[in-house]
PDB file of N, CA and C in Angstrom:
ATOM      1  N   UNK A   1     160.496 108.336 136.501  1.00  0.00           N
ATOM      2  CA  UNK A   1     159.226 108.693 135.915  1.00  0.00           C
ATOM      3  C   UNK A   1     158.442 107.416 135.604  1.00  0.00           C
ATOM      4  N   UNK A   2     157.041 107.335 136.333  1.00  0.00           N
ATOM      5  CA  UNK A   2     156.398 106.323 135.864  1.00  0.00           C
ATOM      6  C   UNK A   2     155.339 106.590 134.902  1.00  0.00           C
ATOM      7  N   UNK A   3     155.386 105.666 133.520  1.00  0.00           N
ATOM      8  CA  UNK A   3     154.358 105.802 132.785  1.00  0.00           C
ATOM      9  C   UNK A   3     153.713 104.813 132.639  1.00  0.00           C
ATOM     10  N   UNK A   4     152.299 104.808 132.015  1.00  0.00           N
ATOM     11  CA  UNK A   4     151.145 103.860 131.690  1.00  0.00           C
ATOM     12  C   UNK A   4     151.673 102.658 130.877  1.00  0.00           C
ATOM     13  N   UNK A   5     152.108 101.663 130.678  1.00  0.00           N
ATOM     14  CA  UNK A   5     152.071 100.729 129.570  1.00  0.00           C
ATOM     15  C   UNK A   5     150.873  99.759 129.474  1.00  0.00           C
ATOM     16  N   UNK A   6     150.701  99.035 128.068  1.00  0.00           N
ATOM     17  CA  UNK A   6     149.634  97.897 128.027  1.00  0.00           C
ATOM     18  C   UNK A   6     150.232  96.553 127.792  1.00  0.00           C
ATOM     19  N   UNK A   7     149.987  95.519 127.917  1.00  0.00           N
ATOM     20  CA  UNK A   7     150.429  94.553 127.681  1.00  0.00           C
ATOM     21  C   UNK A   7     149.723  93.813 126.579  1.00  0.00           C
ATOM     22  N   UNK A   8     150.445  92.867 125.387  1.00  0.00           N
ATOM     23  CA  UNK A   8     149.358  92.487 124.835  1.00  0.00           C
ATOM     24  C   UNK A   8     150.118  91.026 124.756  1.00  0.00           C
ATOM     25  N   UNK A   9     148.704  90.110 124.134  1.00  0.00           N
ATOM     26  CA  UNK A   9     148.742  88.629 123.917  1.00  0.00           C
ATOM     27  C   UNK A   9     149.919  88.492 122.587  1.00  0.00           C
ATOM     28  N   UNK A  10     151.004  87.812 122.610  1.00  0.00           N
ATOM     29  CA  UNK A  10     151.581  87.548 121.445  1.00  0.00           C
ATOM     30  C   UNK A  10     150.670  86.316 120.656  1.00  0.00           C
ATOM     31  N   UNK A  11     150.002  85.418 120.781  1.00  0.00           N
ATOM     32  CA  UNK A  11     149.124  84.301 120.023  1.00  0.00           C
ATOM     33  C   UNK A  11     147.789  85.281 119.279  1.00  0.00           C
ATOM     34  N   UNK A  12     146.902  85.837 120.434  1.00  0.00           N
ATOM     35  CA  UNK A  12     145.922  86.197 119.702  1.00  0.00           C
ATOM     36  C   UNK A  12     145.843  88.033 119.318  1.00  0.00           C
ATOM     37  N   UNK A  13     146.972  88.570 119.825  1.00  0.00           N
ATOM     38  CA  UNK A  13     146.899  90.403 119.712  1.00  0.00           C
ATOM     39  C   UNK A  13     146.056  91.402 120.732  1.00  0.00           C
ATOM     40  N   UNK A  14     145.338  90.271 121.309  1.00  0.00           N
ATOM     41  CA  UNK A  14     144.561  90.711 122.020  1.00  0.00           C
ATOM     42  C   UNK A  14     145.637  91.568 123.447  1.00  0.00           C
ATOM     43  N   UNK A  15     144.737  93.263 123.389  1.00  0.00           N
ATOM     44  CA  UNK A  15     145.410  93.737 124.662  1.00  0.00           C
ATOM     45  C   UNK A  15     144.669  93.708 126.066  1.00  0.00           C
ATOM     46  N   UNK A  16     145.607  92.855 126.668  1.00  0.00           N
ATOM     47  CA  UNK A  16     144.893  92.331 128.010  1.00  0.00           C
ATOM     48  C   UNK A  16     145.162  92.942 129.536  1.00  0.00           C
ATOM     49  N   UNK A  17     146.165  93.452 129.695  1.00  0.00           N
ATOM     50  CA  UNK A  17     146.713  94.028 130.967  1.00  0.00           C
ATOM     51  C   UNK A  17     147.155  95.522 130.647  1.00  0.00           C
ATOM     52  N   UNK A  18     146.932  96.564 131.878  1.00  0.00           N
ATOM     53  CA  UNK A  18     147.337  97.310 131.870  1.00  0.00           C
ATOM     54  C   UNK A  18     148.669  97.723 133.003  1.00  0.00           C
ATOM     55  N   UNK A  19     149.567  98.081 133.204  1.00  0.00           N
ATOM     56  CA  UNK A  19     150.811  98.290 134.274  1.00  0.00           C
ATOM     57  C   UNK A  19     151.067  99.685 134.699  1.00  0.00           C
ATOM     58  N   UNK A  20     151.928 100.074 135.169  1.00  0.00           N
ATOM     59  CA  UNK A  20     152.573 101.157 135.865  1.00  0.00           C
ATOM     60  C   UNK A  20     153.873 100.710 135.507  1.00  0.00           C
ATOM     61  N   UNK A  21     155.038 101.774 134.718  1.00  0.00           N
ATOM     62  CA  UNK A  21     156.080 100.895 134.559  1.00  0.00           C
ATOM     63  C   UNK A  21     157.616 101.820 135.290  1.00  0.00           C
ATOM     64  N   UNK A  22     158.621 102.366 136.206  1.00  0.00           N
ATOM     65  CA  UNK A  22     159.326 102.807 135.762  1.00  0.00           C
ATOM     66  C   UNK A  22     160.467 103.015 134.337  1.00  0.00           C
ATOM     67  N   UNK A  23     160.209 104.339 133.734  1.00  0.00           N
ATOM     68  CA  UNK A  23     161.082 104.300 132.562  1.00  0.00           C
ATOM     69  C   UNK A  23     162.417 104.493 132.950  1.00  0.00           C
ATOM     70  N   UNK A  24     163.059 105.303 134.123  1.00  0.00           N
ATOM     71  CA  UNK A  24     164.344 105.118 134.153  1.00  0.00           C
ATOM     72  C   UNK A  24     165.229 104.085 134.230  1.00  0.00           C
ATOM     73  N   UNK A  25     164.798 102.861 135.806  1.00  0.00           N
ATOM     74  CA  UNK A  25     164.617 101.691 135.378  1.00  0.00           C
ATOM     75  C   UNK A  25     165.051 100.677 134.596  1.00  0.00           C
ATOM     76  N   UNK A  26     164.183 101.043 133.587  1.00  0.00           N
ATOM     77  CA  UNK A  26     163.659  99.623 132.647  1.00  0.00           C
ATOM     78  C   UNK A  26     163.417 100.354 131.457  1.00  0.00           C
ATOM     79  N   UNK A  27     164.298 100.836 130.810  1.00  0.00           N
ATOM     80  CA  UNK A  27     164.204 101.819 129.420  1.00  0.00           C
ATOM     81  C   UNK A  27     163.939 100.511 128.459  1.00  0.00           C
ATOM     82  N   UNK A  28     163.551  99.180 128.589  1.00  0.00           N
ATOM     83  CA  UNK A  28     163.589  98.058 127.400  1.00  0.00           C
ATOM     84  C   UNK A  28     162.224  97.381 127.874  1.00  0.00           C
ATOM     85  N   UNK A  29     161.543  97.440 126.416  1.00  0.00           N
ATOM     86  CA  UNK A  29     160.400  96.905 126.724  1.00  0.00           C
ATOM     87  C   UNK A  29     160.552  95.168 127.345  1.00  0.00           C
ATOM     88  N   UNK A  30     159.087  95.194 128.166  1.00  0.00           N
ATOM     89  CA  UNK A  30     159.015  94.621 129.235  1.00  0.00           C
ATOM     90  C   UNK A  30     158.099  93.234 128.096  1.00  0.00           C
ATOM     91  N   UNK A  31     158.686  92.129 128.793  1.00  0.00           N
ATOM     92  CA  UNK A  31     158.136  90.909 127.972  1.00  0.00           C
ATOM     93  C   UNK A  31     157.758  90.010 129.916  1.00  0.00           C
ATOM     94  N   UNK A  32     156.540  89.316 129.655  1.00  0.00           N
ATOM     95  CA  UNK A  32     156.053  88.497 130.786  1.00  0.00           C
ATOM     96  C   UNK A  32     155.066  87.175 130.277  1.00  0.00           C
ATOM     97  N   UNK A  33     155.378  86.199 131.082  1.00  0.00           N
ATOM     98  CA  UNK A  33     154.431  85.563 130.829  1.00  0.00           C
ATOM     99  C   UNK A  33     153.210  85.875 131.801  1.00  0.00           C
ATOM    100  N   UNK A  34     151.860  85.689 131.474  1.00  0.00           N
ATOM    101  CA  UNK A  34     150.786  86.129 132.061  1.00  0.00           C
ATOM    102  C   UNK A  34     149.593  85.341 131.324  1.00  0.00           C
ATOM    103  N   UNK A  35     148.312  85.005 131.863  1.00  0.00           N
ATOM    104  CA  UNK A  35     147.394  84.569 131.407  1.00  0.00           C
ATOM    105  C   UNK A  35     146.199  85.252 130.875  1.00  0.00           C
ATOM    106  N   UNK A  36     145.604  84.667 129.433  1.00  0.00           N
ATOM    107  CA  UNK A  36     144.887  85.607 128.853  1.00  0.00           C
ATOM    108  C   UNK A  36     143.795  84.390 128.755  1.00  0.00           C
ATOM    109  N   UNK A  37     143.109  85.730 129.268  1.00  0.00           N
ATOM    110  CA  UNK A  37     141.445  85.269 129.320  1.00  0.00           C
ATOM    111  C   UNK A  37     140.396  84.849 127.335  1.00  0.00           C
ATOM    112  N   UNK A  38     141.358  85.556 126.688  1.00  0.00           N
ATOM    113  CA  UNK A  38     140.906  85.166 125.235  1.00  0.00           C
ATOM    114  C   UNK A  38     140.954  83.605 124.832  1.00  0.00           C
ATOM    115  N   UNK A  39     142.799  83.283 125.358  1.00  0.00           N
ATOM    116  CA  UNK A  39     143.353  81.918 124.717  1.00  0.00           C
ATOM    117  C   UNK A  39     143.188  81.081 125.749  1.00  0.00           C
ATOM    118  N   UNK A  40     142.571  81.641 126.858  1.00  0.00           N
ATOM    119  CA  UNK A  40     142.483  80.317 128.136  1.00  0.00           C
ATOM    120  C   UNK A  40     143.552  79.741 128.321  1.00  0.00           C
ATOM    121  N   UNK A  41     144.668  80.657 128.634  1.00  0.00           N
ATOM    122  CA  UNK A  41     146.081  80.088 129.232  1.00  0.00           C
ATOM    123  C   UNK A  41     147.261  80.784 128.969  1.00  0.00           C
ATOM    124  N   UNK A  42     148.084  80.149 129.902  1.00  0.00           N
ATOM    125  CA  UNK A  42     149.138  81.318 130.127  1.00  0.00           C
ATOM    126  C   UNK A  42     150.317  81.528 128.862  1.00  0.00           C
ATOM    127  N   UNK A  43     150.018  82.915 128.019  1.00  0.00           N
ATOM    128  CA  UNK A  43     151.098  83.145 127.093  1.00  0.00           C
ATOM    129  C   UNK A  43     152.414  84.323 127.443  1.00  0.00           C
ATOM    130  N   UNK A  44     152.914  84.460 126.458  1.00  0.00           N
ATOM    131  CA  UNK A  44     153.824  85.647 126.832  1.00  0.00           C
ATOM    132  C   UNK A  44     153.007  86.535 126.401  1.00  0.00           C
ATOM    133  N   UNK A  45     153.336  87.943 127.075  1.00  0.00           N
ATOM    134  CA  UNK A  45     152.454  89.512 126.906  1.00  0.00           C
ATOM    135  C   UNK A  45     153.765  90.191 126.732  1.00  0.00           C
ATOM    136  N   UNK A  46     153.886  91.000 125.692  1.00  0.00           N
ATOM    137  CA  UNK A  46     154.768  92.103 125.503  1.00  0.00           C
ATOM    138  C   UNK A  46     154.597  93.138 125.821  1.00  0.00           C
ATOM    139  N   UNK A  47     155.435  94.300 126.061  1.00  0.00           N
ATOM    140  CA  UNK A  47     154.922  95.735 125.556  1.00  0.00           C
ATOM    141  C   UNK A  47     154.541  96.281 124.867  1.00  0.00           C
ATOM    142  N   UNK A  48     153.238  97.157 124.718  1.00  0.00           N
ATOM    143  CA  UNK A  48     152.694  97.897 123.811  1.00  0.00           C
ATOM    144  C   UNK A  48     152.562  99.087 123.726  1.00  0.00           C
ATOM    145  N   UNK A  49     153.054 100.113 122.385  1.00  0.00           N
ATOM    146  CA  UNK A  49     152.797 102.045 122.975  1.00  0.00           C
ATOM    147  C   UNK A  49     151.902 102.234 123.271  1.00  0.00           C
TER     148      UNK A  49
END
């Protein structure tokens, strides 16, 4: 089953990405580094409900 997740900025909170995630999978939220257009550079993005 794939559901919607968001990703957000751990520095500024800001939610920046949206995904497609399998839950069977990957039942543990998903941590990435990725670049945010707020902090002008690449932070980690967590999962968000």
């Amino acid at each position: 089953m794939r559901v919607k997740i968001t990703l957000e900025c751990t520095d500024c909170k800001q939610r920046n990405y949206n995904l497609m995630k399998d839950k069977k999978a990957h039942p543990e939220r998903m941590e990435t580094k990725k670049y945010c257009k707020f902090c002008r550079k690449h932070t980690t993005h967590k999962e968000t409900k």
